[in-house]
N, C-alpha and C. Protein backbone atom coordinates (compact mmCIF):
# COMPACT_ATOMS: atom_id res chain seq x y z
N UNK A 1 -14.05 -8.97 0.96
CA UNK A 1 -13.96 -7.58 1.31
C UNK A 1 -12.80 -6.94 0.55
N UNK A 2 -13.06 -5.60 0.34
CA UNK A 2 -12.08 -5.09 -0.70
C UNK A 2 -10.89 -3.98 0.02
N UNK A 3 -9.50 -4.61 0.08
CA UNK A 3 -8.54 -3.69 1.11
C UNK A 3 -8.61 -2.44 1.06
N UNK A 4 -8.33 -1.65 1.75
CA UNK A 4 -8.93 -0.15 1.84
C UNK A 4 -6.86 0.11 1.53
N UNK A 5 -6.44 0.95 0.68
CA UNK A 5 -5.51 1.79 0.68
C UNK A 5 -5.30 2.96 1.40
N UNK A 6 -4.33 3.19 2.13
CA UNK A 6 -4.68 4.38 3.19
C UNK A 6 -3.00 4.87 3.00
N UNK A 7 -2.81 6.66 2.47
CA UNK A 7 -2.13 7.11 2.40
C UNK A 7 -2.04 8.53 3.03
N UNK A 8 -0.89 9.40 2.99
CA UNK A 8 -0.91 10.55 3.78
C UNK A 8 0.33 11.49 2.38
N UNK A 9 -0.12 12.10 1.94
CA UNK A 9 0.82 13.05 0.78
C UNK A 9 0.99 14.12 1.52
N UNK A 10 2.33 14.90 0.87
CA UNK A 10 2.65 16.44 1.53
C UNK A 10 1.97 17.34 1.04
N UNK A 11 2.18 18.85 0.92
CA UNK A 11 1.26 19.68 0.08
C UNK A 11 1.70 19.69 -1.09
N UNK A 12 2.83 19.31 -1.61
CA UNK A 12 3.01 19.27 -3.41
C UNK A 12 2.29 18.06 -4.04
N UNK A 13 1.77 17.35 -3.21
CA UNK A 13 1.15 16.00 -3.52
C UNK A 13 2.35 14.40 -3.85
N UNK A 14 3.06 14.70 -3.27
CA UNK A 14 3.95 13.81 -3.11
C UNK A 14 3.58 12.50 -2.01
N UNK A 15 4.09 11.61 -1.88
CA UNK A 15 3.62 10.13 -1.30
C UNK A 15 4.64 10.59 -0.18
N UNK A 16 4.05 10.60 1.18
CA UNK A 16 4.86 10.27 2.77
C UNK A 16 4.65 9.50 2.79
N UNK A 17 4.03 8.92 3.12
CA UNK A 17 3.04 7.06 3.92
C UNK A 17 2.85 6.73 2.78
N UNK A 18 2.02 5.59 3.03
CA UNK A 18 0.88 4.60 2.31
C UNK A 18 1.19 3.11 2.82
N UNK A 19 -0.04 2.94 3.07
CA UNK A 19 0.18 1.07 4.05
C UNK A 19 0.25 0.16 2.95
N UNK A 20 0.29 -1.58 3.13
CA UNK A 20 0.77 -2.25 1.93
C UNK A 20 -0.27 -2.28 0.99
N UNK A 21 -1.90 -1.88 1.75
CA UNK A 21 -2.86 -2.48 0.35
C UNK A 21 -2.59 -1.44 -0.73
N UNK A 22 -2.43 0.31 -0.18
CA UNK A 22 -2.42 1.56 -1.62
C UNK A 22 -1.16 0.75 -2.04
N UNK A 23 0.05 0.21 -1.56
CA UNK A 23 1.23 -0.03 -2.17
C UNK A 23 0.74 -0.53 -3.40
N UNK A 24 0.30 -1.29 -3.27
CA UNK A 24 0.11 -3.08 -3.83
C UNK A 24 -0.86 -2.40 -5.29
N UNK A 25 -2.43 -1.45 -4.97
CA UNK A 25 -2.60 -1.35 -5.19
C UNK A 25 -2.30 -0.50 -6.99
N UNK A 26 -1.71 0.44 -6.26
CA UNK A 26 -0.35 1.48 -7.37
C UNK A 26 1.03 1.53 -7.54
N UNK A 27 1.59 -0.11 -7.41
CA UNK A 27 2.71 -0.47 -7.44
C UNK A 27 3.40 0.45 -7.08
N UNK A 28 3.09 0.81 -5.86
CA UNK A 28 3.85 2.35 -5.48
C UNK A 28 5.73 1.80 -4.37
N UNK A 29 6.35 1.55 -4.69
CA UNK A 29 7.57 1.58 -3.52
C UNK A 29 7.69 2.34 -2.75
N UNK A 30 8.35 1.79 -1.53
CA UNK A 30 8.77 3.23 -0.72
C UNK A 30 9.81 3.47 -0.88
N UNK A 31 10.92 3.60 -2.02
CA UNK A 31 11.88 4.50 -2.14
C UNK A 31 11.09 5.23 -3.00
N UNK A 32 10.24 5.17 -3.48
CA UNK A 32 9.51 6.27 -4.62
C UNK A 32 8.89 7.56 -4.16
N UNK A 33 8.28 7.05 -2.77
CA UNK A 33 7.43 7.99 -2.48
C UNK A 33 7.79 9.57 -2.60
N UNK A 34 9.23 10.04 -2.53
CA UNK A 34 9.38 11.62 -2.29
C UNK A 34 9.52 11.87 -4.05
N UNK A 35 9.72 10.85 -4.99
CA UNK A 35 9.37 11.10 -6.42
C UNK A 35 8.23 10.91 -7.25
N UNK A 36 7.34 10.30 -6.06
CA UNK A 36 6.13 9.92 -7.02
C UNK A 36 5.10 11.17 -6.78
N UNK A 37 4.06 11.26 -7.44
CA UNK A 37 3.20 12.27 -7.53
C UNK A 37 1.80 11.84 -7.68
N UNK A 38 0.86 12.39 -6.65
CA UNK A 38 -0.78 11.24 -7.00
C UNK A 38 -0.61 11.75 -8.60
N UNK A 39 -0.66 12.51 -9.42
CA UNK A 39 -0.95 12.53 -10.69
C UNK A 39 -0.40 11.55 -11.61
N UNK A 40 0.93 10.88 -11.07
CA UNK A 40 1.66 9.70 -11.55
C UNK A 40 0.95 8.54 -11.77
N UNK A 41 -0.20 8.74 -10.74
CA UNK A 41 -1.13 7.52 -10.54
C UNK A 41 -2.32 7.27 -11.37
N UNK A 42 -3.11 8.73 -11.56
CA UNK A 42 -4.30 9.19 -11.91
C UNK A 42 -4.53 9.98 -12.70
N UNK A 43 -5.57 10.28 -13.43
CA UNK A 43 -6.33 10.97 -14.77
C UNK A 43 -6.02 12.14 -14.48
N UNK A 44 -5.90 13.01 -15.22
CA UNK A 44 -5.06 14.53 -15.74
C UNK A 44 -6.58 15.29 -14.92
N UNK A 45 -5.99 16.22 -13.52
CA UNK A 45 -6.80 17.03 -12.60
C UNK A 45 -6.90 16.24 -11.84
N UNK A 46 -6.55 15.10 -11.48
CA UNK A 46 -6.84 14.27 -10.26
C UNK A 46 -6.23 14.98 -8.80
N UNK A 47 -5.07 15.59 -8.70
CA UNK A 47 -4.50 16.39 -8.18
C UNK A 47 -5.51 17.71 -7.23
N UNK A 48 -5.70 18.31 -8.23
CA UNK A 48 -6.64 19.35 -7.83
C UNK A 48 -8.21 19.22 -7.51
N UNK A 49 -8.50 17.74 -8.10
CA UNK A 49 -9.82 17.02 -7.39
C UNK A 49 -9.41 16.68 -5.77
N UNK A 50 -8.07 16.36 -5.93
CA UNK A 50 -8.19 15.33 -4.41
C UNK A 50 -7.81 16.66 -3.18
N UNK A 51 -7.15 18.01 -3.67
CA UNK A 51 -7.47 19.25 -2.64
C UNK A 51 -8.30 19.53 -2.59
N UNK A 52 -9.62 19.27 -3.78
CA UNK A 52 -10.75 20.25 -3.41
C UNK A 52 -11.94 19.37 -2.30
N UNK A 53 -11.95 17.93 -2.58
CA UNK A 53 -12.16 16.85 -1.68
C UNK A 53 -11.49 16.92 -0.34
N UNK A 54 -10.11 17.02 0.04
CA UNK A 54 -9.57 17.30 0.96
C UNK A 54 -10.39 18.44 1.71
N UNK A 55 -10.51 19.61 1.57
CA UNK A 55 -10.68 20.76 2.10
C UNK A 55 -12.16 20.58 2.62
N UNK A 56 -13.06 19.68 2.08
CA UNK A 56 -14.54 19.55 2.40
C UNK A 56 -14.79 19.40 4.19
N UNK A 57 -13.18 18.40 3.99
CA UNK A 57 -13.40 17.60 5.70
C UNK A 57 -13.76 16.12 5.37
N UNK A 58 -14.31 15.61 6.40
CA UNK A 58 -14.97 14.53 6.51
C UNK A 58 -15.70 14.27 5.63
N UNK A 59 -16.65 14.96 5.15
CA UNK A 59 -18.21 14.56 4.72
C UNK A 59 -18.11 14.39 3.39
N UNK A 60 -16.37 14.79 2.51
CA UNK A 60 -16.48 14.70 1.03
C UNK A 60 -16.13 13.19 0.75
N UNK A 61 -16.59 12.56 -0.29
CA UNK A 61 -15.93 11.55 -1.16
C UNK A 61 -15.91 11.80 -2.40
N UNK A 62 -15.32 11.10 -3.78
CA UNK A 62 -15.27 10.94 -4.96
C UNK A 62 -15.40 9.76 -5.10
N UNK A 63 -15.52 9.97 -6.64
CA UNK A 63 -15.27 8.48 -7.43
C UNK A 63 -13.68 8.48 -8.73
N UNK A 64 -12.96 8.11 -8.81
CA UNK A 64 -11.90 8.21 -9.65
C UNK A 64 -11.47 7.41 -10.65
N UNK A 65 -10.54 7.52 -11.73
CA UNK A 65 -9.98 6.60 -12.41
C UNK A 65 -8.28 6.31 -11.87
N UNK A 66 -7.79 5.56 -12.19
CA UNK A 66 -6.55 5.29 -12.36
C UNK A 66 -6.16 5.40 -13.65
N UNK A 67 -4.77 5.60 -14.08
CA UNK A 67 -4.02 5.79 -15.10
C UNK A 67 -3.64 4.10 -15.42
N UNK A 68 -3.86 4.28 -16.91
CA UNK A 68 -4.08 2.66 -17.14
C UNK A 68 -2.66 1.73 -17.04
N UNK A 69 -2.37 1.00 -16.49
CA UNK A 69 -1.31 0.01 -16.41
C UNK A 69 -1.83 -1.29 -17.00
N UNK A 70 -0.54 -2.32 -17.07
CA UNK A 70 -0.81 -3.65 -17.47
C UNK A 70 -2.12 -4.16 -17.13
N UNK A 71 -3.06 -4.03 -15.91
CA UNK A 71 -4.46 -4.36 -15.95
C UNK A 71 -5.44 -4.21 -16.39
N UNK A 72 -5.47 -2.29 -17.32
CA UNK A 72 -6.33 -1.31 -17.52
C UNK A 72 -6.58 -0.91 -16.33
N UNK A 73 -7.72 -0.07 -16.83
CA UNK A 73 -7.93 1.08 -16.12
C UNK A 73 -8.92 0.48 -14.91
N UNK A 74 -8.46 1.40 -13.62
CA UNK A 74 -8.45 0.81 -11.96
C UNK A 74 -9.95 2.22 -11.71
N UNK A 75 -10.95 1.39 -11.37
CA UNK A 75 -11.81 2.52 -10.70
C UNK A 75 -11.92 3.04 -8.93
N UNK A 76 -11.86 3.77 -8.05
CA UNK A 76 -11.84 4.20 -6.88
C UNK A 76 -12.54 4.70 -6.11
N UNK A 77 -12.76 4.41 -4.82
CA UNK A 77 -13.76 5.37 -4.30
C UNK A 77 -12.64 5.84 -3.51
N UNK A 78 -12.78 7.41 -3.45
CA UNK A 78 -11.56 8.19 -2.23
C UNK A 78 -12.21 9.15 -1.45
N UNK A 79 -11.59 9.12 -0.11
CA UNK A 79 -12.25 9.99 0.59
C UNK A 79 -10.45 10.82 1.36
N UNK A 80 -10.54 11.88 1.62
CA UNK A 80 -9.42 12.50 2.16
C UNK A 80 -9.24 13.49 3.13
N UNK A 81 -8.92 13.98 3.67
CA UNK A 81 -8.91 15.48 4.87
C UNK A 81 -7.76 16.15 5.09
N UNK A 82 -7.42 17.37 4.78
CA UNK A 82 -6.31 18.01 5.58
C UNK A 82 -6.08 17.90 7.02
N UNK A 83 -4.73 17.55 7.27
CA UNK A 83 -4.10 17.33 8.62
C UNK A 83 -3.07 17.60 8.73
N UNK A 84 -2.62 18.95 9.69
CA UNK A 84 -1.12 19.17 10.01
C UNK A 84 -0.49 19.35 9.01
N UNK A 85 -1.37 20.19 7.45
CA UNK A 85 -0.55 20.05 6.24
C UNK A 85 -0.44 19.29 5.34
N UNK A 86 -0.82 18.06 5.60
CA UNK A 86 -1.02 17.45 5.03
C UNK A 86 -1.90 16.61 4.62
N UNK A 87 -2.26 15.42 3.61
CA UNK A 87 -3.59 15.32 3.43
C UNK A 87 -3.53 13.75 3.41
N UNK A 88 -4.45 13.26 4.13
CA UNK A 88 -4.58 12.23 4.60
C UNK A 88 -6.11 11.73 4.01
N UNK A 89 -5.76 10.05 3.27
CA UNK A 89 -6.82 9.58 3.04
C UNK A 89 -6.60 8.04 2.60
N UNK A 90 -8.28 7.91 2.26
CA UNK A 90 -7.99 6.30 1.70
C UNK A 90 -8.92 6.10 0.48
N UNK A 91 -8.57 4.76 0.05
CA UNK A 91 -8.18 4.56 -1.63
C UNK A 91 -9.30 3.30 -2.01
N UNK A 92 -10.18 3.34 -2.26
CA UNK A 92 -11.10 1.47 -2.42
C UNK A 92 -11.18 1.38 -3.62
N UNK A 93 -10.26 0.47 -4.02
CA UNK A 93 -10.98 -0.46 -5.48
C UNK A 93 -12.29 -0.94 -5.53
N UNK A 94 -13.03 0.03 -6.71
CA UNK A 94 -14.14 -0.39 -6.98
C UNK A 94 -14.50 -1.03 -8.32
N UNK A 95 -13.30 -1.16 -8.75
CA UNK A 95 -13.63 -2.04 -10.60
C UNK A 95 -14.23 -2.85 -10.74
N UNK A 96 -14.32 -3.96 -10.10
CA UNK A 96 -15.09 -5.34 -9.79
C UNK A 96 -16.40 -4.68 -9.97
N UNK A 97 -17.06 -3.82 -8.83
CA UNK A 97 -18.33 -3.14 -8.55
C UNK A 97 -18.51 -2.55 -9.71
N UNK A 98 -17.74 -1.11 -10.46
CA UNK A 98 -18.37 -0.49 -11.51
C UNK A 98 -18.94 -1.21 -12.75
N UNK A 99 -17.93 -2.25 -12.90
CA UNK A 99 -18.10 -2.98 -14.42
C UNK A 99 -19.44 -4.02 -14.09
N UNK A 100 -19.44 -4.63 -12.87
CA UNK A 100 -20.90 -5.37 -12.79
C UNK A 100 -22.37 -4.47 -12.82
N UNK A 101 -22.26 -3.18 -12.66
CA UNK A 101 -23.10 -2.73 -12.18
C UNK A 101 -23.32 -2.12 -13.61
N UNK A 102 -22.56 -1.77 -14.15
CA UNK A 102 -22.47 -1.39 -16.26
C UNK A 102 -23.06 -2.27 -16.73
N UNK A 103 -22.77 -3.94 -16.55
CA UNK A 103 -23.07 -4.45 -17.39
C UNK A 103 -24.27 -5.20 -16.84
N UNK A 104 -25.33 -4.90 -15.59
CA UNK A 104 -26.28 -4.94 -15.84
C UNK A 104 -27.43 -3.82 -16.02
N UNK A 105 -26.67 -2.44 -16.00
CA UNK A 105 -27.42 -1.56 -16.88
C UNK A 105 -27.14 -2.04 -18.72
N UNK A 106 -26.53 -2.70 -19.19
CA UNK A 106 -26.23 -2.88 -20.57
C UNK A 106 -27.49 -4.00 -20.74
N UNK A 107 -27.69 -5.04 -19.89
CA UNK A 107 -28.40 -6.08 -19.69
C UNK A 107 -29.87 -5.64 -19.70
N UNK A 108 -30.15 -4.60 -19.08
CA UNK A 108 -31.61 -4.01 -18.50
C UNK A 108 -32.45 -3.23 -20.01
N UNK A 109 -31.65 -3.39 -20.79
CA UNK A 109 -32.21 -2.52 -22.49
C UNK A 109 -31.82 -2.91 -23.66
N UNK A 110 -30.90 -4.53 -23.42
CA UNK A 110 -30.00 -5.29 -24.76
C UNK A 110 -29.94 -6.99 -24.10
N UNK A 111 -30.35 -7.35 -25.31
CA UNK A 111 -30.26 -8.74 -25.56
C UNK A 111 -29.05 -9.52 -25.17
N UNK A 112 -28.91 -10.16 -24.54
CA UNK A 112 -27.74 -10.93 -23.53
C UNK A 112 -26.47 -11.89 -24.64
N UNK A 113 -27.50 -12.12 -25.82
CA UNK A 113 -26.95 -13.06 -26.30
C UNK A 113 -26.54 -12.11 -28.11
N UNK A 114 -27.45 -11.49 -28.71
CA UNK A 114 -27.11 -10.24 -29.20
C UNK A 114 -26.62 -9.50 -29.22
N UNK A 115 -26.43 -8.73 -28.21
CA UNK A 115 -26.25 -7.14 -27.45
C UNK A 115 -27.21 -6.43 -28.68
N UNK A 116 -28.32 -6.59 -29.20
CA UNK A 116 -29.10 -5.57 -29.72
C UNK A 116 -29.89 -4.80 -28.91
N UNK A 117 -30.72 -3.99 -28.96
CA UNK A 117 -32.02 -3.50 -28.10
C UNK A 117 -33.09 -4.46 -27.89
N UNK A 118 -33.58 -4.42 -26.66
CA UNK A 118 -34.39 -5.32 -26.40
C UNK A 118 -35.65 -4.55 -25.90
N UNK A 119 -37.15 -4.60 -25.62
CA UNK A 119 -38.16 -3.83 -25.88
C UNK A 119 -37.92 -2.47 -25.20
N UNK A 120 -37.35 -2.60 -23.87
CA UNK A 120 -37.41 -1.47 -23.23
C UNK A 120 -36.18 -0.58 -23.44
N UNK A 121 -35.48 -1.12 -24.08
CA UNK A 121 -34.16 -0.25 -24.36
C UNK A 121 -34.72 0.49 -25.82
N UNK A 122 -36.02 -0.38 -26.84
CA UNK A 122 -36.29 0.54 -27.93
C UNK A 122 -37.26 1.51 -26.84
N UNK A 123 -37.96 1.04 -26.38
CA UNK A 123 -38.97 2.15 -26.00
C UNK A 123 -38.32 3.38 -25.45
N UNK A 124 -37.03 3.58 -24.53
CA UNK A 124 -36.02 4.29 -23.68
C UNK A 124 -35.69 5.21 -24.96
N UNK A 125 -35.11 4.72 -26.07
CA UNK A 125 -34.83 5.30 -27.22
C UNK A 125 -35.39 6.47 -27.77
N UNK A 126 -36.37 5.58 -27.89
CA UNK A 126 -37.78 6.40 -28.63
C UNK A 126 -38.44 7.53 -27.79
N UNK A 127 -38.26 7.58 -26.44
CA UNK A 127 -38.69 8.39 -25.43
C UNK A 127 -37.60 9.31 -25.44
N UNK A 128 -36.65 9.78 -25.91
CA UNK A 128 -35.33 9.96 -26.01
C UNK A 128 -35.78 11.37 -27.13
C-alpha cells in the first residue's frame, strides 16, 4: 500500500503541518516549513492548480508532477479543501502506477524485444 502524505499550507502556500509520509516524501523538514513553498516542490503553476482544486471542495482531485530531485521526477495523485483558511490535503505517490501503466501502453503497439511497431501499433498509425 502506498503512504498517503497529508499536509495543511497557509494562504501564501507555505507548509504548517505535514505528517512523516509528505515529509519523507518531499524531503520536507519541519524547520522549513514557514520557508518552504508547494511550488518549491512542484512544476511551474502547481500553486494555482492546487487553489483551484482546493476551492472545488471534496469532489476535486488532480494528477501532478514533482520537481525532479536525485530520484527524477515523482508522479501524484492530490486531492485538497479549504479550511479555516487554510488548505488542507493529501499527497499519493503514483510513479510506480504511471510508469507501469506507460509501459504497457508502449507494449500494446511495439515489439517487447525491438521497441519497433508491432501490427496494431502500424495499423493505429495508419488510421492516424
Amino acid at each position: 500500500m502506498t503512504p498517503i502524505g497529508l499536509f495543511t499550507l497557509d494562504a501564501d502556500g507555505h507548509f504548517v503541518r505535514a505528517n512523516p509520509s509528505l515529509r519523507t516524501m518531499l524531503e520536507l523538514q519541519k524547520t522549513d516549513y514557514k520557508l518552504r513553498h508547494w511550488n518549491d516542490y512542484f512544476e511551474p503553476g502547481a500553486w494555482g492548480a492546487l487553489q483551484a482544486l482546493a476551492s472545488k471542495g471534496s469532489d476535486g482531485e488532480a494528477r501532478g508532477s514533482s520537481v525532479e530531485r536525485g530520484t527524477g521526477e515523482r508522479r501524484y495523485l492530490l486531492k485538497a479543501i479549504r479550511s479555516n483558511g487554510w488548505i488542507e490535503g493529501s499527497l499519493q505517490d503514483t510513479t510506480e502506477r504511471s510508469k507501469a501503466v506507460e509501459r504497457l501502453h508502449f507494449l500494446s503497439e511495439h515489439d517487447p524485444l525491438t521497441g519497433s511497431l508491432n501490427r496494431r501499433g502500424i495499423e493505429k498509425a495508419i488510421s492516424r
